[in-house]
Protein backbone atom coordinates (compact mmCIF):
# COMPACT_ATOMS: atom_id res chain seq x y z
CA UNK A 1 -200.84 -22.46 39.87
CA UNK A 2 -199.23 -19.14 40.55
CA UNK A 3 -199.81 -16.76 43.48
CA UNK A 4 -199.30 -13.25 43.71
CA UNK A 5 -197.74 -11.18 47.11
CA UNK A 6 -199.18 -8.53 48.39
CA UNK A 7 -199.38 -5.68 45.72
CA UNK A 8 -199.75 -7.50 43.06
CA UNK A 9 -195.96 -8.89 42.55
CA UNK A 10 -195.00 -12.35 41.48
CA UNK A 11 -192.52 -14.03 44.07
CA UNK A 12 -189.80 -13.93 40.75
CA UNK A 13 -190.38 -10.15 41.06
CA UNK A 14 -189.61 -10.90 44.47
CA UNK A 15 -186.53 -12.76 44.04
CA UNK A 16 -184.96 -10.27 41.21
CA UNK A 17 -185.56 -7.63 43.40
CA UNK A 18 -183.67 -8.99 46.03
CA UNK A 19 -180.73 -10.16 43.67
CA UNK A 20 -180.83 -6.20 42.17
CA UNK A 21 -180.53 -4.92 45.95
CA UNK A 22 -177.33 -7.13 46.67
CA UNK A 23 -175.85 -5.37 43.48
CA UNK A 24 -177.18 -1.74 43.29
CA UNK A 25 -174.13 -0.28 40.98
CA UNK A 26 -174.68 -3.28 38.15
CA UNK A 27 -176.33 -0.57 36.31
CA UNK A 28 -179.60 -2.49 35.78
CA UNK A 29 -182.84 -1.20 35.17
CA UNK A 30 -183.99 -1.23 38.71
CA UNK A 31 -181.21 0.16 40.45
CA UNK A 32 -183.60 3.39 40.96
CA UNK A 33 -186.96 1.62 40.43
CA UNK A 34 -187.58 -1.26 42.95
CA UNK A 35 -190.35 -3.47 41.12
CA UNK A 36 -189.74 -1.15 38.40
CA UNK A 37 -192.16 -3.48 35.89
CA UNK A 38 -195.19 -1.82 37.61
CA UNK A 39 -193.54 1.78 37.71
CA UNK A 40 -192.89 4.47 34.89
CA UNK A 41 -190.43 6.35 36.25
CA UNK A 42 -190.51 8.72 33.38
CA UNK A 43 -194.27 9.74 33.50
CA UNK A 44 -194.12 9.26 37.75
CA UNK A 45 -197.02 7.59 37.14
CA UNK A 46 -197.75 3.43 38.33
CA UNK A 47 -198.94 1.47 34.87
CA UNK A 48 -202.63 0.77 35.50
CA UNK A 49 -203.51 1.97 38.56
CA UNK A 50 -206.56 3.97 36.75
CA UNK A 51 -208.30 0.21 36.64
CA UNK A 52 -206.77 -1.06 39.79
CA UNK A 53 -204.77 1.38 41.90
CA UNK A 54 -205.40 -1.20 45.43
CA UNK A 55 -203.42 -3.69 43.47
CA UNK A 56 -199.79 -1.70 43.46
CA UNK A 57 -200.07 -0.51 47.00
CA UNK A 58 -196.90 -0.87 48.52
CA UNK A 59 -194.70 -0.06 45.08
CA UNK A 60 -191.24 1.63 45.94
CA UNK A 61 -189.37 3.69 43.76
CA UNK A 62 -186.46 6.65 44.65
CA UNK A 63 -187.46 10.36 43.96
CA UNK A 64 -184.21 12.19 42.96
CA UNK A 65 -185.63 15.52 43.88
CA UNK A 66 -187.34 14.38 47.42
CA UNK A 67 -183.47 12.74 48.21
CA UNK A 68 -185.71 10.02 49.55
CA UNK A 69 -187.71 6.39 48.82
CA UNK A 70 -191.61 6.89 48.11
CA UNK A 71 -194.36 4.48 48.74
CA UNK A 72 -197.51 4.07 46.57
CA UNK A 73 -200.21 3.82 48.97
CA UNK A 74 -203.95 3.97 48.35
CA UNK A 75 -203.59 5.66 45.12
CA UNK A 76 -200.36 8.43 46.13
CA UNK A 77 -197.03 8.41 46.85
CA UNK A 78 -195.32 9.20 49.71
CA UNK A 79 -192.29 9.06 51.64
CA UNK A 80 -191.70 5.46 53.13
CA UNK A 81 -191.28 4.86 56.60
CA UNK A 82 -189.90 2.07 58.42
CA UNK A 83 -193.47 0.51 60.05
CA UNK A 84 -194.71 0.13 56.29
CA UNK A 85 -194.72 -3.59 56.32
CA UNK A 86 -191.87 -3.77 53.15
CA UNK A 87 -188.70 -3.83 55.25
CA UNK A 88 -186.53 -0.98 56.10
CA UNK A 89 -186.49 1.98 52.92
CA UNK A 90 -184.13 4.24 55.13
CA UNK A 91 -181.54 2.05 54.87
CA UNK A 92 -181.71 1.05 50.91
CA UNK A 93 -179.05 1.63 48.67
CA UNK A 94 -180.91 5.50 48.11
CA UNK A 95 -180.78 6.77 51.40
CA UNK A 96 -177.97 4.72 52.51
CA UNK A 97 -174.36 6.87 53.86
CA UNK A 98 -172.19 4.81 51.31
CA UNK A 99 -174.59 6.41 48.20
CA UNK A 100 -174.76 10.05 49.40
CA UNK A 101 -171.22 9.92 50.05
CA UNK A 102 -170.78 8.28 46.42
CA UNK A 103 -173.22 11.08 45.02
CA UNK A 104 -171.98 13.88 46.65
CA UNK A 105 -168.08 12.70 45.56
CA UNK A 106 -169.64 12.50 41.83
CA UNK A 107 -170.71 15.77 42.49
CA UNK A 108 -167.56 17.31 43.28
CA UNK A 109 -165.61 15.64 40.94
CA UNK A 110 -167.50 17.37 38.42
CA UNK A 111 -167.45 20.05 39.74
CA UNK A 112 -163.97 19.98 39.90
CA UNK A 113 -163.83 19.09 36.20
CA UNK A 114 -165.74 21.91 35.31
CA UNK A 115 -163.34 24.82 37.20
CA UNK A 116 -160.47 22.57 35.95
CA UNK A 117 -162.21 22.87 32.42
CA UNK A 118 -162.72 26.52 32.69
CA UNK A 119 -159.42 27.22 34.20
CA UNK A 120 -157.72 25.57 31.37
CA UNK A 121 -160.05 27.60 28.87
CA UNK A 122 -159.36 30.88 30.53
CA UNK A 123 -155.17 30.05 30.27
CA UNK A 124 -155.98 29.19 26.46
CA UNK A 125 -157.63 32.42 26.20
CA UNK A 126 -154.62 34.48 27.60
CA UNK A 127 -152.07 32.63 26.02
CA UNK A 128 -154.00 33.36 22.12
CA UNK A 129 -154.08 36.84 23.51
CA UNK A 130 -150.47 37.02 24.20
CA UNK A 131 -149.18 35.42 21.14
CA UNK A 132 -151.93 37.70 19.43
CA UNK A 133 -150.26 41.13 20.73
CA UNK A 134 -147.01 40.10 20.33
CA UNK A 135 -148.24 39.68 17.23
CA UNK A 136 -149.06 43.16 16.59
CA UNK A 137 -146.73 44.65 18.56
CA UNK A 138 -144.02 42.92 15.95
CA UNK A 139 -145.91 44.37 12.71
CA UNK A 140 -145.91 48.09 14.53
CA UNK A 141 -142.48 47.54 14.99
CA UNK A 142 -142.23 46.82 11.44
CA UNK A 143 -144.33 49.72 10.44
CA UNK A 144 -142.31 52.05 12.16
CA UNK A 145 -138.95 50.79 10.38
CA UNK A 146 -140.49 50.43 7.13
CA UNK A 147 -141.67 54.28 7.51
CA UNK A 148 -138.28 55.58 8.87
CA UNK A 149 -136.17 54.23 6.46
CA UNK A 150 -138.12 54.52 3.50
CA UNK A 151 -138.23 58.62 4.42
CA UNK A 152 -134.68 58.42 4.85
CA UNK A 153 -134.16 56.51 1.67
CA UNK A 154 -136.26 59.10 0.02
CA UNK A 155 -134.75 62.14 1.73
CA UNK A 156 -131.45 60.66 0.17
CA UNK A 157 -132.25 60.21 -3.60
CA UNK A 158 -134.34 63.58 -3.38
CA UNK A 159 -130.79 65.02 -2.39
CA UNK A 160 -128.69 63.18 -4.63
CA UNK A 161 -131.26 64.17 -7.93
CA UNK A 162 -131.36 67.69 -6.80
CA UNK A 163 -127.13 67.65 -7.22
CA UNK A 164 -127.17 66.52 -10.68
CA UNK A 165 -130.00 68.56 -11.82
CA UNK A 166 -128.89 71.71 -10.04
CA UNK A 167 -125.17 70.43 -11.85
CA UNK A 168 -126.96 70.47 -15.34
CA UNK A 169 -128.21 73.98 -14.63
CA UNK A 170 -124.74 75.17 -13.59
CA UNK A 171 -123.44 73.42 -16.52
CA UNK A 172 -126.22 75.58 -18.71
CA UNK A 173 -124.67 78.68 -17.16
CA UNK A 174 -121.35 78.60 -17.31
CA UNK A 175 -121.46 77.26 -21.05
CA UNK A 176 -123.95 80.68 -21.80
CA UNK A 177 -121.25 82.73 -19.79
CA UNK A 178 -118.46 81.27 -21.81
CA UNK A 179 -120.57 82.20 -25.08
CA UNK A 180 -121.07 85.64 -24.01
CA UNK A 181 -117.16 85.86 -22.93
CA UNK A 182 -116.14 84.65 -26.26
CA UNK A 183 -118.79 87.33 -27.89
CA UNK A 184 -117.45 89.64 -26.34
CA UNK A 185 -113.71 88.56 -27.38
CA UNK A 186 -114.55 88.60 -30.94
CA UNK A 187 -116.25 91.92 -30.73
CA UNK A 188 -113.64 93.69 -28.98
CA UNK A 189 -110.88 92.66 -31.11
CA UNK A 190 -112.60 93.59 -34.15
CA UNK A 191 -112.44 97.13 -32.96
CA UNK A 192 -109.13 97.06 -31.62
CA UNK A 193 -107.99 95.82 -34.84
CA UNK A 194 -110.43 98.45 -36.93
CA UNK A 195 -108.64 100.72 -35.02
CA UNK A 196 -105.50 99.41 -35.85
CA UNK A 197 -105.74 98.86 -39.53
CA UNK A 198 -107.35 102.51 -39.97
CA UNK A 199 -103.60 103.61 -38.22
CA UNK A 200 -101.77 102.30 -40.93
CA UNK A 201 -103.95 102.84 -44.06
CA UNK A 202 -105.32 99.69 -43.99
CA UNK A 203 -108.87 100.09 -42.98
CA UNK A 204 -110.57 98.86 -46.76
CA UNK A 205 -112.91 96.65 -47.14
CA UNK A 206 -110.52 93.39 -48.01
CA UNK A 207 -108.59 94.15 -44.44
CA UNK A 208 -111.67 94.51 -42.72
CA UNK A 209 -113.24 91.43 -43.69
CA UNK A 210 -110.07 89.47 -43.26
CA UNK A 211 -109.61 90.55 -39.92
CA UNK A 212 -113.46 89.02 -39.48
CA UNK A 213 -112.92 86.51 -40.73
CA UNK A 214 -109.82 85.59 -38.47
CA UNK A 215 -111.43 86.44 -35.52
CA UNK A 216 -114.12 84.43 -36.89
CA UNK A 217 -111.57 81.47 -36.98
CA UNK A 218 -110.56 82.27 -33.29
CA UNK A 219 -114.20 82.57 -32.52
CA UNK A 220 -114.98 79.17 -33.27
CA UNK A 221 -112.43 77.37 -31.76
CA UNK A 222 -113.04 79.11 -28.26
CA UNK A 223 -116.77 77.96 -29.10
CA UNK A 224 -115.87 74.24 -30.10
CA UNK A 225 -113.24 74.70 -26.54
CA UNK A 226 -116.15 75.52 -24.53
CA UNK A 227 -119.05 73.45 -25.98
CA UNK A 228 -116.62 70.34 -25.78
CA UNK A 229 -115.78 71.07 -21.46
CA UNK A 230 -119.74 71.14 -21.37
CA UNK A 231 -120.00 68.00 -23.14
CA UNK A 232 -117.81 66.50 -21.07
CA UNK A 233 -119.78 68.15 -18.12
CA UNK A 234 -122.61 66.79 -19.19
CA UNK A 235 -121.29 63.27 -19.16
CA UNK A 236 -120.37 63.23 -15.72
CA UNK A 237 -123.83 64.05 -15.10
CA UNK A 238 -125.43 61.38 -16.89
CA UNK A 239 -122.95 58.54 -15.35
CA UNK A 240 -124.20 60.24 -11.77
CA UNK A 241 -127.65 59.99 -13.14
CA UNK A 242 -127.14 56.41 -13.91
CA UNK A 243 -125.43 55.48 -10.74
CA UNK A 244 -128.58 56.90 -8.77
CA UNK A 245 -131.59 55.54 -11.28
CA UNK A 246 -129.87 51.94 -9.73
CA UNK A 247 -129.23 53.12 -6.36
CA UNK A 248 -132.93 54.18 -6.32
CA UNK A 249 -134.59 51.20 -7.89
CA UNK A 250 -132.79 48.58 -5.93
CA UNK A 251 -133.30 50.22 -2.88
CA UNK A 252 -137.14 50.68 -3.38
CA UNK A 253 -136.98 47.08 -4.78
CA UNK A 254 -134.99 46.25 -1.47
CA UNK A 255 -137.73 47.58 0.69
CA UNK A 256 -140.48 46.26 -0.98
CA UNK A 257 -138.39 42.63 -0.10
CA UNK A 258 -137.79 43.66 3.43
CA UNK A 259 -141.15 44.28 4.35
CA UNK A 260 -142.69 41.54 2.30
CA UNK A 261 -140.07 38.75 4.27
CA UNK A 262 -140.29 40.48 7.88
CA UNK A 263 -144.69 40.42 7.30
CA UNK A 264 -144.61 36.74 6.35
CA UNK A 265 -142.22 36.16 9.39
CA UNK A 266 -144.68 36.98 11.68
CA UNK A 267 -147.99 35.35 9.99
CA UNK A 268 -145.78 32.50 9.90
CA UNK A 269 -145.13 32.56 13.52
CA UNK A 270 -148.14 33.51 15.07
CA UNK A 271 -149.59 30.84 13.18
CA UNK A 272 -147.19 28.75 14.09
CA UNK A 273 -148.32 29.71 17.89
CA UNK A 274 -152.12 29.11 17.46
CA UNK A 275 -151.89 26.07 15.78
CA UNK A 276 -149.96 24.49 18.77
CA UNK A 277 -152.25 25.95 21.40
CA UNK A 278 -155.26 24.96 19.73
CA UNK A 279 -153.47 21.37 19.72
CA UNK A 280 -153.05 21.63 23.02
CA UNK A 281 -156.54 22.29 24.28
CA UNK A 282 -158.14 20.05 21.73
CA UNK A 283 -155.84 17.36 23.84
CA UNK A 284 -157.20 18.16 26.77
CA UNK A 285 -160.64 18.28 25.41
CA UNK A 286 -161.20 22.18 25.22
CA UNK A 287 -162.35 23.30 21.93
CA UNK A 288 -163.04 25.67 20.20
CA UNK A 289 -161.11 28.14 22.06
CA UNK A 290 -158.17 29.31 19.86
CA UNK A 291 -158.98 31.29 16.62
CA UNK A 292 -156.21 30.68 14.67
CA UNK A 293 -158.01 32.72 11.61
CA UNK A 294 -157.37 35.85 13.71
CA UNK A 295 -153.85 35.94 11.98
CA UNK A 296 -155.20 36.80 8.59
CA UNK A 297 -156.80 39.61 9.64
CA UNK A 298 -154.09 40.46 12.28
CA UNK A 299 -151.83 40.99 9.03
CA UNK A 300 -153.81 42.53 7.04
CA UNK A 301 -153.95 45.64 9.61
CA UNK A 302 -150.52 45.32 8.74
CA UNK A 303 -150.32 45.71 5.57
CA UNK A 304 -152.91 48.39 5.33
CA UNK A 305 -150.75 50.18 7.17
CA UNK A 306 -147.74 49.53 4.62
CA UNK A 307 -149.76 50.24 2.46
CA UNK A 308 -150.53 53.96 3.58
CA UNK A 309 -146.71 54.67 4.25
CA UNK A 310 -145.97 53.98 0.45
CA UNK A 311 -149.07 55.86 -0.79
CA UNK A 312 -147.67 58.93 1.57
CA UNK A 313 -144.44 58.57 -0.06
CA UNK A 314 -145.57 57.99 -3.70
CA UNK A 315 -145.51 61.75 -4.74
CA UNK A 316 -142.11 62.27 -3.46
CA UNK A 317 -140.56 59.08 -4.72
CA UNK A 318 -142.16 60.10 -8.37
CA UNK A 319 -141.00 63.42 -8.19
CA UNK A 320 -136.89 62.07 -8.05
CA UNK A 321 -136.20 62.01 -11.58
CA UNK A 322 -133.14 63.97 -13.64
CA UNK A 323 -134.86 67.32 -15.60
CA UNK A 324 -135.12 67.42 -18.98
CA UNK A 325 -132.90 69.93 -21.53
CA UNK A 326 -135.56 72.45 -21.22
CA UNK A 327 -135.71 72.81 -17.73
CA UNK A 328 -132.15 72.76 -16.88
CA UNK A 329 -131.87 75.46 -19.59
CA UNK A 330 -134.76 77.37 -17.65
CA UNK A 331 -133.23 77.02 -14.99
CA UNK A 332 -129.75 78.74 -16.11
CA UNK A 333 -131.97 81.60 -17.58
CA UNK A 334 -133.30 82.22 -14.14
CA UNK A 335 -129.98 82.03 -12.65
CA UNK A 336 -128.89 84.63 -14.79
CA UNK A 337 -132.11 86.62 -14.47
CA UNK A 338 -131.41 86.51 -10.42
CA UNK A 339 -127.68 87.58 -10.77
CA UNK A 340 -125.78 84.47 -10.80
CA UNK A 341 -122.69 84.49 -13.18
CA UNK A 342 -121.43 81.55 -14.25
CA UNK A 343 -117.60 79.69 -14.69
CA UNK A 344 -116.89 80.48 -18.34
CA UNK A 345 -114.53 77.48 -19.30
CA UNK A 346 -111.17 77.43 -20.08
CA UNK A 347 -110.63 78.45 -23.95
CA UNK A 348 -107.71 79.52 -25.71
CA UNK A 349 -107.04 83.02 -26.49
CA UNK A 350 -107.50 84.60 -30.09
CA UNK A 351 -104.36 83.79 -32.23
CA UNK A 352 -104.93 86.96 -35.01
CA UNK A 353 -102.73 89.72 -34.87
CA UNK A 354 -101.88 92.81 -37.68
CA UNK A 355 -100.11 95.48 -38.83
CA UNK A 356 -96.67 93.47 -38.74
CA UNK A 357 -93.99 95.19 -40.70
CA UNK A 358 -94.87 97.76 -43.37
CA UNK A 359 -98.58 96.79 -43.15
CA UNK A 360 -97.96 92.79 -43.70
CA UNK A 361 -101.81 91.19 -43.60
CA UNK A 362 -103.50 89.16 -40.81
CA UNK A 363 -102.37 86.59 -39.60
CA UNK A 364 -104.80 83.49 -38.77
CA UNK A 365 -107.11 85.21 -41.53
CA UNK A 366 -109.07 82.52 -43.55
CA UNK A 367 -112.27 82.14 -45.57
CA UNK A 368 -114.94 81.25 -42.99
CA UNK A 369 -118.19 80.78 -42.42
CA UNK A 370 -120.44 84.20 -41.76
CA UNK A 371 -118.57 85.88 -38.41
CA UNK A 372 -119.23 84.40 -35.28
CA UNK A 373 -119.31 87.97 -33.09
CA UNK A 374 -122.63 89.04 -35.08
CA UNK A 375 -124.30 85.89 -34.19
CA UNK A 376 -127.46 86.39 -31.29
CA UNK A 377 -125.63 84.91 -28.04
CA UNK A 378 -128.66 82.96 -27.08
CA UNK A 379 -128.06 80.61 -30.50
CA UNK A 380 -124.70 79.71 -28.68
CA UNK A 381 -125.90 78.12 -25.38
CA UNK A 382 -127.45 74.72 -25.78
CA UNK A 383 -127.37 71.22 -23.95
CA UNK A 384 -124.79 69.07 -25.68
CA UNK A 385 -126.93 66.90 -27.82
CA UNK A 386 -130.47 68.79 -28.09
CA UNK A 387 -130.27 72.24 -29.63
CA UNK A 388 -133.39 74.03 -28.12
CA UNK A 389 -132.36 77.54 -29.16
CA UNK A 390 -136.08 78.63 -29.88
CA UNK A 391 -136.82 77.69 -26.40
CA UNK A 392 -134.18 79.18 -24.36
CA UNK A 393 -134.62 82.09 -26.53
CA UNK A 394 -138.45 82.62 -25.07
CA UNK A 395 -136.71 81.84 -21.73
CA UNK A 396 -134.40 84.55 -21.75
CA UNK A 397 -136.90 87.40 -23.07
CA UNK A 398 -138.88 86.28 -20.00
């Protein structure tokens, strides 16, 4: 038949309890509960003392927050003390130098852990930073090259398209100067010659149409002459017009490359970046530090910003384009209506003369067309190729 020690405990509570003291770090259950099958440590209440609190007097157990053993003693707890009659508390493994020390060493080390932990976090934090503004420094960099040049670019066509168009106006005026040269040609050597015949008896009708007619002749050739130097004016134009339509298109199509290529360089690197540091801490068991989604929205500031540049530019670069026959004719019309005379071309002289020996006819006389001199001037100027007479007309009456 069983017997019970004082307190209620079997002497195989006894002897476990004595076996769990010689081991205290075997992580069993009563390393902090001595007789730990009469104690909740959870509720700090003994199980059944309501019904028979004498029978646990003398129940030990270590408060964490006291730093110290209690005893349960006439229905409370206490602190133990050495007198108590159940050995020597003070010197369990609780209050014992070798635990605190072991504690407080716990303690610090996690303490240490933590700064360690935060330390690392805080060096992950600068480092995202730093890769972040380099980052953006790099795209403002970009920016500002992408604006400069593409201004300059622009600046350069504009300059080159104002040439040629300000050429085809030039080329309007000297062709209308030549016209009005040759006009004036014809009509002065029809009165010379009137004169002429009428000194010789020689002034009817037949002589006077014949000599017409042959300056007519003369007429037409200075006007096919001078037509012909435009037209191959005008051709030297359009090759310079082609030669900067392909300048300008590959170099817009160059810039929308460059800045395309030097954007994706830097995603690619700064991703490149925050990928490896977020490696890194994860390694070391910080996460959740590193945003490497930042870069999306790093790049799209970027690009925004691209974006403005070309929308800044976008009237400019539509506005290089060669003019159209009616405005470079307009154009020559208000050259002329400022002052400006233009460089008649090169033609060859009238080949009709008269009178010759005992009143011989003209010669160069043929049947032509009506005469050129009483033609309007204005019907003489045109773009090789178009023909807007009605138009430069209305020009020229202002």
């Amino acid at each position: 038949m069983g017997f019970t020690l004082p307190g209620g405990f079997s002497p195989w509570q006894a002897v476990q309890q004595v076996a769990d003291d010689a081991n205290p770090f075997d992580g069993g259950s009563r390393d902090r509960d001595i007789f730990s099958e009469k104690y909740n440590q959870q509720g700090g209440q003994v199980q059944g003392v309501s019904t028979n609190p004498g029978a646990y007097d003398g129940a030990l157990y270590y408060d964490t927050n006291a730093g110290a053993v209690q005893q349960y003693s006439n229905g409370g707890w206490s602190p133990a003390s050495a007198s108590d009659g159940n050995g020597t508390p003070t010197n369990t493994t609780y209050n014992s130098p070798a635990y605190k020390a072991s504690q407080q060493a716990a303690q610090k080390a996690a303490a240490e852990k933590a700064a360690q932990d935060a330390a690392l976090r805080q060096g992950y934090q600068t480092s995202q930073g730093n890769y972040q503004q380099g980052a953006r420094t790099s795209l403002t960099d970009i920016g500002n090259e992408y604006d400069v040049n593409a201004r300059n670019f622009l600046n350069s066509m504009s300059d080159q398209q104002g040439e040629i168009n300000q050429g085809s106006a030039q080329n309007q005026l000297n062709l209308r100067q030549s016209m009005q040269n040759i006009i004036k040609g014809i009509q002065t050597g029809v009165r010379s010659g009137g004169v002429a015949l009428a000194g010789v008896n020689a002034s009817d009708s037949g002589a006077s149409e014949a000599l017409a007619r042959a300056y007519a002749q003369s007429g037409n050739q200075q006007t096919g002459e001078a037509r012909g130097s435009a037209a191959d004016q005008f051709a030297e134009l359009q090759r310079s017009q082609g030669v900067l339509n392909r300048t300008k298109d590959e170099g817009f199509a160059d810039q929308d490359v460059w800045k395309t290529t030097e954007t994706n360089r830097v995603k690619t690197q700064l991703s490149g970046e925050l990928q490896a540091l977020a490696a890194e801490a994860q390694g070391k068991g910080i996460n959740g530090v590193i945003d490497t989604g930042s870069v999306n929205g790093i790049v799209q500031n970027a690009l925004a910003r691209l974006q403005q540049i070309d929308q800044a530019n976008a009237g400019k670069r539509a506005g290089i384009k060669a003019d159209t026959a009616d405005q470079s004719i307009g154009k020559a019309v208000q050259m002329e209506q400022a002052g400006a005379v233009g460089n008649a071309f090169n033609v060859t002289g009238p080949n009709v003369s008269y009178g010759g020996q005992g009143g011989a006819g003209l010669k160069g006389a043929s049947a032509s067309q009506m005469p050129l001199y009483v033609k309007d001037k204005d019907s003489l100027s045109v773009v090789p190729g178009t023909g807007n007479k009605e138009k430069e007309k209305q020009l020229a009456r202002g």
